[in-house]
N, C-alpha and C. Protein backbone atom coordinates (compact mmCIF):
# COMPACT_ATOMS: atom_id res chain seq x y z
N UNK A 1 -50.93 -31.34 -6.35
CA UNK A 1 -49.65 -30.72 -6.08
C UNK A 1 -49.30 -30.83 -4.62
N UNK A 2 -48.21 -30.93 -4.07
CA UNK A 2 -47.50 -31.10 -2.79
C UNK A 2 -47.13 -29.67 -2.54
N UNK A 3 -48.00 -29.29 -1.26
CA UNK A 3 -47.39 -28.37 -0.25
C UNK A 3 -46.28 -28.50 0.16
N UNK A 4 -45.68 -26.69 0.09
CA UNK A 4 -44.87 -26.38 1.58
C UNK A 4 -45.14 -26.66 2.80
N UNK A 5 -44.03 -27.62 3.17
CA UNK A 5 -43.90 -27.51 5.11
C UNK A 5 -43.42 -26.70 5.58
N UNK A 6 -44.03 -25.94 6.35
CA UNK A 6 -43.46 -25.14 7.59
C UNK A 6 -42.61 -26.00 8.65
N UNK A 7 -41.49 -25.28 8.64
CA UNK A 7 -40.85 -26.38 10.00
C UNK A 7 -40.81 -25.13 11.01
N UNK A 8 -39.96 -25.19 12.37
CA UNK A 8 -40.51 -24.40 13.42
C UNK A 8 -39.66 -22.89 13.73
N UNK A 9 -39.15 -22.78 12.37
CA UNK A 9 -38.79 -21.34 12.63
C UNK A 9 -39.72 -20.81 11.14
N UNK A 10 -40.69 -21.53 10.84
CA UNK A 10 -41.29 -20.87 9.54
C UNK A 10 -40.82 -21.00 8.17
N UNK A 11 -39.45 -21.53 8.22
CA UNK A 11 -39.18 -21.56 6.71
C UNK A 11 -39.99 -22.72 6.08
N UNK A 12 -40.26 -22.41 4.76
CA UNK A 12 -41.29 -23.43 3.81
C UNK A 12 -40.01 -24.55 3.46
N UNK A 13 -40.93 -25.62 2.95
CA UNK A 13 -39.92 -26.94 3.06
C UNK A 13 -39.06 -26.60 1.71
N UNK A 14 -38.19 -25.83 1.37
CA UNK A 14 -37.70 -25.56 0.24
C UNK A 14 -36.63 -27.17 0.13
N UNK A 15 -35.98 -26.78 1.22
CA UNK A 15 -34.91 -27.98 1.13
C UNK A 15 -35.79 -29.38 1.15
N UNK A 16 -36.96 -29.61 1.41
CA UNK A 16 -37.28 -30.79 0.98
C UNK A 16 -37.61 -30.66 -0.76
N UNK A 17 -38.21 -30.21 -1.54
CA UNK A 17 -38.43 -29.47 -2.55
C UNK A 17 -36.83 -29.93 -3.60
N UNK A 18 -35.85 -29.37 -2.87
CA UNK A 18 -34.67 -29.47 -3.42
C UNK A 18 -33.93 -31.16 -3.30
N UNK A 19 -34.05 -31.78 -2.40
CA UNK A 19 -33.95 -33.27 -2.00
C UNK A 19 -34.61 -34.14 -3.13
N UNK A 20 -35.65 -33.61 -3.29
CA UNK A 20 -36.72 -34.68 -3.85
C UNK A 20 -36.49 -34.11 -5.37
N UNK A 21 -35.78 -33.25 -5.64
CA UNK A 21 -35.20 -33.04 -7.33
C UNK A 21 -33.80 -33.49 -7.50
N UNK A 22 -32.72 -33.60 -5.96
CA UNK A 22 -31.55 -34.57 -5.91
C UNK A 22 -31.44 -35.64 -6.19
N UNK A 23 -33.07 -36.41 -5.68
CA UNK A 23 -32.98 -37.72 -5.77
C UNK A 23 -33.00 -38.44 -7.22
N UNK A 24 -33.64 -36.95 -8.03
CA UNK A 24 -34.16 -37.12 -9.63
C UNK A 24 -32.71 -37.07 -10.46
N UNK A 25 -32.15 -35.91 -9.60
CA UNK A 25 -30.81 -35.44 -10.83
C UNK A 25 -29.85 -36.10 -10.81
N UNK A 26 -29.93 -36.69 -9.08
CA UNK A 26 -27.96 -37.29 -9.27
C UNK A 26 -28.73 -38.98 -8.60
N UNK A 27 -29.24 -39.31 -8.25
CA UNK A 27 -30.06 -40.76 -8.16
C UNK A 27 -28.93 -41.80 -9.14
N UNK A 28 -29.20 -41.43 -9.98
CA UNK A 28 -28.74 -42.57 -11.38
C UNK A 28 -27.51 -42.43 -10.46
N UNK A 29 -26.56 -41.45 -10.86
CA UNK A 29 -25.29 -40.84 -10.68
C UNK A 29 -24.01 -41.84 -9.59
N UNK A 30 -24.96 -41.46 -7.96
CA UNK A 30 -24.78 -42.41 -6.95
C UNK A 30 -24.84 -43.94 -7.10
N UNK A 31 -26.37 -43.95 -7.57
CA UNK A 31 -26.20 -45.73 -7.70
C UNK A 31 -25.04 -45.99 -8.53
N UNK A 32 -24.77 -45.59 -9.52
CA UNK A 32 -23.47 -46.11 -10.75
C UNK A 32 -22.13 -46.10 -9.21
N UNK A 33 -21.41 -45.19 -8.41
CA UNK A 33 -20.99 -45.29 -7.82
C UNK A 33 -21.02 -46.43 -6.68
N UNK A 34 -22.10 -45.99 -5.92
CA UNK A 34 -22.57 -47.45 -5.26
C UNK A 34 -22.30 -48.69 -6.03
N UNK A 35 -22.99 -48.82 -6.85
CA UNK A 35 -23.10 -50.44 -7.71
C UNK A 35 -21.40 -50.77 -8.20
N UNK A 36 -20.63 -49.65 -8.51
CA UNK A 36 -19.42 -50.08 -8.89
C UNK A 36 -18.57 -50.21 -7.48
N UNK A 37 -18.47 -49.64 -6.64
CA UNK A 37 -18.11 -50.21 -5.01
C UNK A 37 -18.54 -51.40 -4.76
N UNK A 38 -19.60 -51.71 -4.55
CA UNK A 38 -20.31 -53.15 -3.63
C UNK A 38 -20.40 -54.10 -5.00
N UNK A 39 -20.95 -53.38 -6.34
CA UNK A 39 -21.21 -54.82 -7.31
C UNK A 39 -21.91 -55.84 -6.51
N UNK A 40 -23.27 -54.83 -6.74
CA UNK A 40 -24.69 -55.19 -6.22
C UNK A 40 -25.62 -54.55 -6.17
N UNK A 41 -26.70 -54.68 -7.20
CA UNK A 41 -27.48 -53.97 -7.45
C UNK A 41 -28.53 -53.75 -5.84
N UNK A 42 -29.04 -54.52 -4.99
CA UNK A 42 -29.93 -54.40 -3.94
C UNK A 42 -28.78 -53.56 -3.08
N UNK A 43 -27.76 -54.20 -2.69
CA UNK A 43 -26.83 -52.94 -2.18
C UNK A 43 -26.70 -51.92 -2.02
N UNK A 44 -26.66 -51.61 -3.65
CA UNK A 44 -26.01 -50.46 -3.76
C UNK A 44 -27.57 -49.22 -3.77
N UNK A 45 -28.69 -49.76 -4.03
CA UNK A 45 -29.91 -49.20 -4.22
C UNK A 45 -29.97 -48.88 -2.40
N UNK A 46 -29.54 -49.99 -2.08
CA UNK A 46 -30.11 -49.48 -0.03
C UNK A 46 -28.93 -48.41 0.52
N UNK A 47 -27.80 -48.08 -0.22
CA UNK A 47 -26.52 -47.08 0.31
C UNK A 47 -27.49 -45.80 -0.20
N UNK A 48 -27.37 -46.28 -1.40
CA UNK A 48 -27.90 -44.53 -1.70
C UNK A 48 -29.79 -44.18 -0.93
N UNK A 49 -30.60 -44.71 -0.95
CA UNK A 49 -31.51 -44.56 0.22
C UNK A 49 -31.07 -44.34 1.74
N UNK A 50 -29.85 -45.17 2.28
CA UNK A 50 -29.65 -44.44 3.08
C UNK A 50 -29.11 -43.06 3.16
N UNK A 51 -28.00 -42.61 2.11
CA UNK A 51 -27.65 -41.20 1.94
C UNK A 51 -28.99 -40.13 1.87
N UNK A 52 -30.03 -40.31 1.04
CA UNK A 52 -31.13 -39.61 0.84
C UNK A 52 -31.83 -39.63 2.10
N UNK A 53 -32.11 -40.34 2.59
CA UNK A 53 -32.67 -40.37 4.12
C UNK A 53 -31.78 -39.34 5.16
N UNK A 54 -30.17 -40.05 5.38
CA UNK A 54 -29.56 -39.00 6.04
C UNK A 54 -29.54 -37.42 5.70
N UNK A 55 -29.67 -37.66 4.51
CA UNK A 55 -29.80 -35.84 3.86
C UNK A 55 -31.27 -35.31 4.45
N UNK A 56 -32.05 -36.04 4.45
CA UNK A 56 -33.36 -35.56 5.06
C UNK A 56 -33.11 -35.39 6.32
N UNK A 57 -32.58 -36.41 7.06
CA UNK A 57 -32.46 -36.01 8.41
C UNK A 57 -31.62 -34.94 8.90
N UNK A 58 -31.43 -34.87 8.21
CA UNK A 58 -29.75 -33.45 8.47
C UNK A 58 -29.99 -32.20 7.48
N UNK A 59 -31.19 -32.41 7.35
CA UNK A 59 -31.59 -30.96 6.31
C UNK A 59 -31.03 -29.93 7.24
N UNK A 60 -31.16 -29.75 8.27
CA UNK A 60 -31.26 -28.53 8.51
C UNK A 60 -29.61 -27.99 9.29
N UNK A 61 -29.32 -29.27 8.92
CA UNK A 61 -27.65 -29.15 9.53
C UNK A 61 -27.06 -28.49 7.78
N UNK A 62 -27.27 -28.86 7.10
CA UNK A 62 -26.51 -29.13 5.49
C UNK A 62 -26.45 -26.94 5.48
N UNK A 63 -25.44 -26.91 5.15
CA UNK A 63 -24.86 -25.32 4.73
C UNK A 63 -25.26 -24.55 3.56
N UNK A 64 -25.32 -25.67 2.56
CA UNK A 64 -25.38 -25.24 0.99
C UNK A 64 -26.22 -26.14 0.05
N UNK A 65 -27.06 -25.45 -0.55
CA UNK A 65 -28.10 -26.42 -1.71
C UNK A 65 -26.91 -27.19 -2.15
N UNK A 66 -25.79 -25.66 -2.82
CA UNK A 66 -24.65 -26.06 -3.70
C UNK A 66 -24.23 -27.44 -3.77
N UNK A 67 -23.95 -27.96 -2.28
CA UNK A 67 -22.95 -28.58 -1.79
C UNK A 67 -23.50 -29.87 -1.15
N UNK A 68 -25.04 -29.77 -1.86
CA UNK A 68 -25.54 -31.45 -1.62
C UNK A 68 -25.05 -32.50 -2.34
N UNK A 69 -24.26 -32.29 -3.44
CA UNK A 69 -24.20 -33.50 -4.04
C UNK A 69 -22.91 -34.31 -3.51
N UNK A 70 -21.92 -33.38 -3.12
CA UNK A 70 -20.91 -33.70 -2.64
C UNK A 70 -21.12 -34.46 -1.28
N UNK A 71 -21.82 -33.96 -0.40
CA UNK A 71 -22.08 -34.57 0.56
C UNK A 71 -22.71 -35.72 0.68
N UNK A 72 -23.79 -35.71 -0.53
CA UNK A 72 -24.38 -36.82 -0.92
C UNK A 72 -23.26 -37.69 -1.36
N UNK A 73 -22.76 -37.87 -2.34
CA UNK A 73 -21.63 -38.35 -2.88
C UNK A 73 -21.03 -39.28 -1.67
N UNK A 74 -20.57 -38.49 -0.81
CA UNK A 74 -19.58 -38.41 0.44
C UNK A 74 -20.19 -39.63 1.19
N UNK A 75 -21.51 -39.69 1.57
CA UNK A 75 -22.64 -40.20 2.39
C UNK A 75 -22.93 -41.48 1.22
N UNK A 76 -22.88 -41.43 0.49
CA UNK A 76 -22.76 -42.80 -0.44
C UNK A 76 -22.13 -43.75 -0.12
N UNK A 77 -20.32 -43.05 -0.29
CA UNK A 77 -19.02 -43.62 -0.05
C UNK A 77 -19.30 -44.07 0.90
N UNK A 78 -19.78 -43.84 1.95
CA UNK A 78 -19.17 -44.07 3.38
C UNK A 78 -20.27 -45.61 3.47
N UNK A 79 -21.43 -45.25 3.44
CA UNK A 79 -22.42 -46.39 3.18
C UNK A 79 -21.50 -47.48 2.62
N UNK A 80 -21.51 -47.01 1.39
CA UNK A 80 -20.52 -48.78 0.63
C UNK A 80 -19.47 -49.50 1.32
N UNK A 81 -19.04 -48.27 1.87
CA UNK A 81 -17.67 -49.20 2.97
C UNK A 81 -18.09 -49.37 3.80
N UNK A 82 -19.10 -49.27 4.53
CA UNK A 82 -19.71 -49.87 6.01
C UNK A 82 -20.03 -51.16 5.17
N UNK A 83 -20.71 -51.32 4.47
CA UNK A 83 -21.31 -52.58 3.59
C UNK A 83 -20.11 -53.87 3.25
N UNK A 84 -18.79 -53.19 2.94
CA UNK A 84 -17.89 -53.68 2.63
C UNK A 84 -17.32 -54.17 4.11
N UNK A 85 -17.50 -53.59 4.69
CA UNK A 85 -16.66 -54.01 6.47
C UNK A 85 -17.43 -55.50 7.00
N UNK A 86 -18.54 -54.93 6.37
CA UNK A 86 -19.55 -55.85 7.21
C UNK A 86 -19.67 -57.22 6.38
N UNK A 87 -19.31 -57.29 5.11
CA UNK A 87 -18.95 -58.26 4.58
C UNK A 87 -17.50 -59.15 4.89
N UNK A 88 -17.62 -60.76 5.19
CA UNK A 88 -16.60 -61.37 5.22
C UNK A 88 -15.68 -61.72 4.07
N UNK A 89 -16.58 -61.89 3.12
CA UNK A 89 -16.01 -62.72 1.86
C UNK A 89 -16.51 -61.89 0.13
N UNK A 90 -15.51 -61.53 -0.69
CA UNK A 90 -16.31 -60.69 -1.37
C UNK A 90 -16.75 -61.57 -2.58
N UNK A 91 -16.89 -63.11 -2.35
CA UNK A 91 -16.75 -64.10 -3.48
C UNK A 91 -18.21 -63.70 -3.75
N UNK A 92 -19.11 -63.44 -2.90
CA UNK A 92 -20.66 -63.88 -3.29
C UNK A 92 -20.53 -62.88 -4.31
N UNK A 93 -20.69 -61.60 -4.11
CA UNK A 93 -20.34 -60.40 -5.28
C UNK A 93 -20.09 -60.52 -6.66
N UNK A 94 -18.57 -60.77 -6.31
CA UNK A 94 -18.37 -61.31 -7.28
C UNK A 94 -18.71 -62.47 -8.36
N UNK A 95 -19.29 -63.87 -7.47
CA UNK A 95 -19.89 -64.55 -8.38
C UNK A 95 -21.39 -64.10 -8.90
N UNK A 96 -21.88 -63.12 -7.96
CA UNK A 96 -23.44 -62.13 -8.75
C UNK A 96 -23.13 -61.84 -9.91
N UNK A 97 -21.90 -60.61 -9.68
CA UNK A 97 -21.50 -60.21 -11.34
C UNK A 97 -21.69 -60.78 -12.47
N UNK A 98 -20.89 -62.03 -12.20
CA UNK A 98 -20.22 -62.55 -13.24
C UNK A 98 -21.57 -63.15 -14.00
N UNK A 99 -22.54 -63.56 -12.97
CA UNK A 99 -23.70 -64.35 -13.57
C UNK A 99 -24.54 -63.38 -14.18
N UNK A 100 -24.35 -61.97 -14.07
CA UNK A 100 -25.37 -60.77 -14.41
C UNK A 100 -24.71 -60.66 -15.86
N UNK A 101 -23.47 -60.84 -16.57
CA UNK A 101 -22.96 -60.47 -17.56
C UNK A 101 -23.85 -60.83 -18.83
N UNK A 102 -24.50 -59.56 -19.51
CA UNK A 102 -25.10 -59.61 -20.92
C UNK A 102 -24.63 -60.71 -21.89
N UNK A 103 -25.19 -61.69 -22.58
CA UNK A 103 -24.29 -62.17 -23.59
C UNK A 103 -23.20 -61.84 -24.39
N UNK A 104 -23.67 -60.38 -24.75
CA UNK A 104 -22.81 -59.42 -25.92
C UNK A 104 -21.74 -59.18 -25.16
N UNK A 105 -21.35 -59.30 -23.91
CA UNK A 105 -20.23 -59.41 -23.63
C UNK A 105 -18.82 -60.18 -23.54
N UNK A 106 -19.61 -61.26 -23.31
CA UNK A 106 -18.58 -62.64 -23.34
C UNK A 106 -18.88 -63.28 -24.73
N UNK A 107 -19.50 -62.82 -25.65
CA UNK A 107 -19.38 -63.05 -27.15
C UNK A 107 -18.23 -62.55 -27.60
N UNK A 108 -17.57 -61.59 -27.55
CA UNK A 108 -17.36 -60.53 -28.41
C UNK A 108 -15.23 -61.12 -28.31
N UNK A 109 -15.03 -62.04 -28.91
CA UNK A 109 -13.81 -62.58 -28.72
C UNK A 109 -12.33 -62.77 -27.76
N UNK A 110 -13.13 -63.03 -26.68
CA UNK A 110 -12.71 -62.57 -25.11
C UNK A 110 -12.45 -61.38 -24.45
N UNK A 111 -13.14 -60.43 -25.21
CA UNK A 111 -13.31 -58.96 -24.74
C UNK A 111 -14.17 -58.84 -23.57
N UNK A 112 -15.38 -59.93 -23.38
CA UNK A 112 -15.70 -59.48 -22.22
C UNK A 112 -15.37 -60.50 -21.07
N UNK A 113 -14.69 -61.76 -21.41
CA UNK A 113 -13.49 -62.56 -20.13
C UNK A 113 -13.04 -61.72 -20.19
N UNK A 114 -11.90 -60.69 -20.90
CA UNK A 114 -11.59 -59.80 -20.40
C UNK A 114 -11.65 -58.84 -19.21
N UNK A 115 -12.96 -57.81 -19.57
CA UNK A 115 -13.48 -57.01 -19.21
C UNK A 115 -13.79 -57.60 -17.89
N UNK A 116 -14.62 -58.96 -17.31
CA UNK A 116 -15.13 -59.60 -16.18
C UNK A 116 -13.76 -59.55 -15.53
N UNK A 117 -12.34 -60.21 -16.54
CA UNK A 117 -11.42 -60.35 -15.41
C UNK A 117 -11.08 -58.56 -14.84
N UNK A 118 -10.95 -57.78 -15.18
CA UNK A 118 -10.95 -56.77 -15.00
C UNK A 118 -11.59 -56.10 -13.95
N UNK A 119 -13.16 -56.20 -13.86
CA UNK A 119 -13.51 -56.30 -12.99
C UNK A 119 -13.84 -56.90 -11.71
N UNK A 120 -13.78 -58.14 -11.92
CA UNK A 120 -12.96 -59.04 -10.54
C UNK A 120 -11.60 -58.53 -9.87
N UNK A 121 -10.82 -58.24 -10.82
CA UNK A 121 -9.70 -57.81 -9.85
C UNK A 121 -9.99 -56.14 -9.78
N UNK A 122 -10.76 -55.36 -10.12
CA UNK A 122 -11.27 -54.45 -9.03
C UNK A 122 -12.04 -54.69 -7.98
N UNK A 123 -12.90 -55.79 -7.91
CA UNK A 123 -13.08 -56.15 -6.88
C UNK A 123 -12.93 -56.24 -5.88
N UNK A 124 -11.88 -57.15 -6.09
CA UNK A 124 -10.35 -57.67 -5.17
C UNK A 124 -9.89 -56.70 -4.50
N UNK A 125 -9.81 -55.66 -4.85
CA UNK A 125 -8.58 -54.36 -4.32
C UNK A 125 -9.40 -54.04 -3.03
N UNK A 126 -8.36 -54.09 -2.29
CA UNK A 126 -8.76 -53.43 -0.64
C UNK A 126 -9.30 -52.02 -0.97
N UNK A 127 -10.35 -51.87 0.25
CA UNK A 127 -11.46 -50.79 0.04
C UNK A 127 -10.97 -49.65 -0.33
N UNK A 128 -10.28 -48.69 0.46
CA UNK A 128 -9.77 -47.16 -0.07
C UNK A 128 -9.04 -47.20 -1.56
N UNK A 129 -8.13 -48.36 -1.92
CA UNK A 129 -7.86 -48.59 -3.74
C UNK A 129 -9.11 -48.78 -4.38
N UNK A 130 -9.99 -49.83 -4.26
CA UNK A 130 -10.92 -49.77 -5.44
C UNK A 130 -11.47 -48.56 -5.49
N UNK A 131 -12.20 -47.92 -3.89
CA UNK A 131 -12.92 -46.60 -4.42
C UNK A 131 -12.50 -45.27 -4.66
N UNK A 132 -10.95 -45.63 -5.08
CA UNK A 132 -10.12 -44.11 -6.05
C UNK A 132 -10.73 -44.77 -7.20
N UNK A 133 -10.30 -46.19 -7.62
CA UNK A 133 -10.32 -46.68 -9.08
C UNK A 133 -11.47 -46.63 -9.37
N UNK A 134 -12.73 -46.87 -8.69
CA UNK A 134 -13.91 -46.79 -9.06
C UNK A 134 -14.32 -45.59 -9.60
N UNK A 135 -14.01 -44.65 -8.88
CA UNK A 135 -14.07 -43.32 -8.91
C UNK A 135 -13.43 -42.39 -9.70
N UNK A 136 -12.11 -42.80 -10.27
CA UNK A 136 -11.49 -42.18 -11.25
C UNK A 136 -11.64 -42.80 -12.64
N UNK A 137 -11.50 -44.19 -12.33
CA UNK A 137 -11.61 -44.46 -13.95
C UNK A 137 -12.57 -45.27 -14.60
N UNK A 138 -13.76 -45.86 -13.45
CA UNK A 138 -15.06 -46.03 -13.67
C UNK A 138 -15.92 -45.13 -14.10
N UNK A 139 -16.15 -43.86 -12.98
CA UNK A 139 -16.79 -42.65 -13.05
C UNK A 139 -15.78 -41.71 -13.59
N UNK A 140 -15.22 -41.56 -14.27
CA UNK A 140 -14.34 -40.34 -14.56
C UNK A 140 -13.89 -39.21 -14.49
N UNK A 141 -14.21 -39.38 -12.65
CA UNK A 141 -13.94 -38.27 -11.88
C UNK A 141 -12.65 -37.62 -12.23
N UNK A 142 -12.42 -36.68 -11.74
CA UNK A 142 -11.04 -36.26 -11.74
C UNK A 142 -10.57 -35.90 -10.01
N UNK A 143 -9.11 -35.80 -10.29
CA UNK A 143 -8.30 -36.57 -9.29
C UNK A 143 -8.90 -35.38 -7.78
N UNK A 144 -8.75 -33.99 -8.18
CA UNK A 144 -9.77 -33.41 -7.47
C UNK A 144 -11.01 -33.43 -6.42
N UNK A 145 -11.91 -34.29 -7.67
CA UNK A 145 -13.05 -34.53 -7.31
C UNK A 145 -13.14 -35.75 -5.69
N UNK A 146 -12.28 -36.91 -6.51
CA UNK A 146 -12.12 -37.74 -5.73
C UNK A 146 -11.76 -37.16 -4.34
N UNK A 147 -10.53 -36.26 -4.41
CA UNK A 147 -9.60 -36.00 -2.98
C UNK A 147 -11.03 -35.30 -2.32
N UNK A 148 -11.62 -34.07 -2.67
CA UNK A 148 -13.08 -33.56 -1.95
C UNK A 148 -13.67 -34.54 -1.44
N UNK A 149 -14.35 -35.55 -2.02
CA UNK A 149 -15.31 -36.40 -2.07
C UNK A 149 -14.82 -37.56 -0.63
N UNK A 150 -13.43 -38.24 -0.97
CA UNK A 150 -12.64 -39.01 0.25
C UNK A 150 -12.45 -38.15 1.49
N UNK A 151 -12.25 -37.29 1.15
CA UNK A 151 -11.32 -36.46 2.09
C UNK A 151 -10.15 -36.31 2.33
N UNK A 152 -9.49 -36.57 1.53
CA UNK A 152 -8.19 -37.17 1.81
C UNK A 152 -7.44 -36.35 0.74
N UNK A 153 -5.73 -36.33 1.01
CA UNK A 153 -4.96 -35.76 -0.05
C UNK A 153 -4.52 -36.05 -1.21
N UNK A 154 -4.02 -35.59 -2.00
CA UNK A 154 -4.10 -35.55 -3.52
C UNK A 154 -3.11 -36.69 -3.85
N UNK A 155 -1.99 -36.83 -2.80
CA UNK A 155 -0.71 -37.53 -2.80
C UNK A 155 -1.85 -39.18 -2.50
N UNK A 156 -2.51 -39.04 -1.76
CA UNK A 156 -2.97 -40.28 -0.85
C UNK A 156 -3.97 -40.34 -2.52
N UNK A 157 -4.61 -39.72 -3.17
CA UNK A 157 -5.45 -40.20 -4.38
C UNK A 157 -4.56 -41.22 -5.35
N UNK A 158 -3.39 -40.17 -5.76
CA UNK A 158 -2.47 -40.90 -6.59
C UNK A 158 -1.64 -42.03 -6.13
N UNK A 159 -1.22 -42.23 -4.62
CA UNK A 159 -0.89 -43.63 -4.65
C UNK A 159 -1.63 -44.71 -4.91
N UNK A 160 -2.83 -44.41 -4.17
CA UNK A 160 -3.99 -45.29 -3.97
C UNK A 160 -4.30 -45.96 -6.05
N UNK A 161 -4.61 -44.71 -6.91
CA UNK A 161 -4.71 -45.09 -8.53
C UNK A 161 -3.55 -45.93 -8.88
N UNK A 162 -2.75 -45.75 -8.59
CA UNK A 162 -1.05 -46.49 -8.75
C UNK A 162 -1.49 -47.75 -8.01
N UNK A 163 -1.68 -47.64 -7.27
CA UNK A 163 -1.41 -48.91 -6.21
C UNK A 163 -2.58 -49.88 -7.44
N UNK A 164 -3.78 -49.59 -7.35
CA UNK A 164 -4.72 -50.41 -8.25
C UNK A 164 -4.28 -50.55 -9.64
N UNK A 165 -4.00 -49.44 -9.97
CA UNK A 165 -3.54 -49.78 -11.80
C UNK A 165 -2.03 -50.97 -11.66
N UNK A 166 -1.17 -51.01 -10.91
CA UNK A 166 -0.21 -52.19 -10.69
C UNK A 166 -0.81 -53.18 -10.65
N UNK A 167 -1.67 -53.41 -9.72
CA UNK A 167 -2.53 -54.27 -9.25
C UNK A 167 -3.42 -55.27 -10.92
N UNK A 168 -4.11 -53.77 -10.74
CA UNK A 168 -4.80 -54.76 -11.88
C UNK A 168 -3.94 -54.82 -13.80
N UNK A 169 -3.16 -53.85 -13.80
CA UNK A 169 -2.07 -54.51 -14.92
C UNK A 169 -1.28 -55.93 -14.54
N UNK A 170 -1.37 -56.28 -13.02
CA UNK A 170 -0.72 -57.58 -13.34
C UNK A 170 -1.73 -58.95 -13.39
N UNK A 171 -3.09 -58.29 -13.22
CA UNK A 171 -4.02 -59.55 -13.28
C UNK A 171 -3.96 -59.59 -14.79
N UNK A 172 -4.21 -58.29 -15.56
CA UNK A 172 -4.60 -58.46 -17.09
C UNK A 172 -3.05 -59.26 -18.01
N UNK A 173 -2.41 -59.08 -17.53
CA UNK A 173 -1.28 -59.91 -17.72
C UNK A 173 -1.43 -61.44 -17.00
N UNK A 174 -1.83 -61.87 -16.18
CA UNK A 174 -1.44 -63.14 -16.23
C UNK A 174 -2.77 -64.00 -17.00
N UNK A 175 -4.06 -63.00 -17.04
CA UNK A 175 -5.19 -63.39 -17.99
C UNK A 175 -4.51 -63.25 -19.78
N UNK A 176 -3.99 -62.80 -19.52
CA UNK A 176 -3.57 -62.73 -21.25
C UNK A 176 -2.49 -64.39 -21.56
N UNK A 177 -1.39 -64.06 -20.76
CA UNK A 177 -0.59 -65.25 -20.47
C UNK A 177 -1.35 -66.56 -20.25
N UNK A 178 -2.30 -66.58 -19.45
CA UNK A 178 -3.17 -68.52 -19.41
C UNK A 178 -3.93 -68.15 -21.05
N UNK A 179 -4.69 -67.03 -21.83
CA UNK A 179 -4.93 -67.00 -22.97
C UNK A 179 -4.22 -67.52 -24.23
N UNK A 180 -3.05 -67.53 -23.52
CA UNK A 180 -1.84 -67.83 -25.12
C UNK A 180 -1.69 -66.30 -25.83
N UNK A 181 -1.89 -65.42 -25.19
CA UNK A 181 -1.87 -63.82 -25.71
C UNK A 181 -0.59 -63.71 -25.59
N UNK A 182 0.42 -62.90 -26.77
CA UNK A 182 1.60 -62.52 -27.06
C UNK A 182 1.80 -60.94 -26.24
C-alpha cells in the first residue's frame, strides 16, 4: 500500500490520493477530447500527461477537489492548441486518420467515406471552431459546459457551432454531389 506524504505545513498527500483516482476516472474522458482536437493518438496521450503533471505541480494552488476536472479539462484544451500552433500543416493528421479507419467503416455503403469526410473537414476548421464542435457534438457537452471549460461567452460558443456546422454542411454536400447523391 502507498503512504501519505506529508508536505510542509503537515497536510497528508490527500490531493495526491485524489489525482491519482482523476487520472483513473476522467483519463479515458480527456484523451477522447484530446484525440478528437489533434487526431492523434501519441498527441493526444502527451496533452493529457501534461495536464496531470501540471495538476501535480499546482496541487497546492488548485481551490477545489470539486473543480479538478474542469481545470483538468481546461489544461487539456489549452495543451491541444499549443500542439496545434506548433503544427504547420494539418495534412500529416489527417492522412494518420484516415489510414487508422477500421474496415467496418468504409464497408458499410459509403457511410464511413462519409463519416472520414466528415471528419476531415473537422479537421480543417480553424482551432477555436473545431474545439466548440469537438466539444459539443463529438463529446456532447452542452453549450454551458463548453463556455466554463473555453472561457469564453455563450454568444462566442454559438457562433463558433454555427460557424463549423456551415462549414461542414457544405463539405457533406459537395461529398454527396461528386457521389451522384440526390
Amino acid at each position: 500500500q502507498r503512504m501519505l506524504t506529508r508536505d510542509r505545513t503537515g497536510k497528508t498527500g490527500m490531493m495526491e490520493q485524489h489525482l491519482a483516482q482523476q487520472v483513473y476516472v476522467h483519463g479515458r474522458f480527456l484523451f477522447k477530447v484530446a484525440y478528437n482536437i489533434l487526431r492523434n493518438t501519441a498527441a493526444a496521450e502527451d496533452a493529457c500527461q501534461q495536464a496531470f503533471l501540471k495538476a501535480w505541480e499546482h496541487q497546492d494552488e488548485l481551490r477545489s477537489r470539486d473543480a479538478l476536472r474542469a481545470w483538468l479539462t481546461q489544461t487539456v484544451i489549452r495543451e491541444c492548441l499549443s500542439v496545434c500552433r506548433r503544427r504547420r500543416t494539418e495534412g500529416r493528421a489527417l492522412e494518420r486518420r484516415s489510414q487508422a479507419a477500421p474496415a467496418w467503416e468504409t464497408e458499410d455503403t459509403g457511410r464511413g467515406e462519409q463519416r472520414e469526410k466528415v471528419l476531415a473537414g473537422v479537421a480543417e476548421l480553424a482551432e477555436p471552431v473545431r474545439t466548440v464542435v469537438v466539444l459539443r457534438l463529438l463529446e456532447g457537452m452542452s453549450g454551458n459546459q463548453v463556455k466554463e471549460i473555453l472561457q469564453c461567452s455563450a454568444t462566442d460558443v454559438s457562433r463558433r457551432l454555427h460557424e463549423g456546422m456551415e462549414i461542414l454542411r457544405q463539405k457533406l454536400r459537395s461529398f454527396q454531389e461528386t457521389a451522384g447523391e440526390p
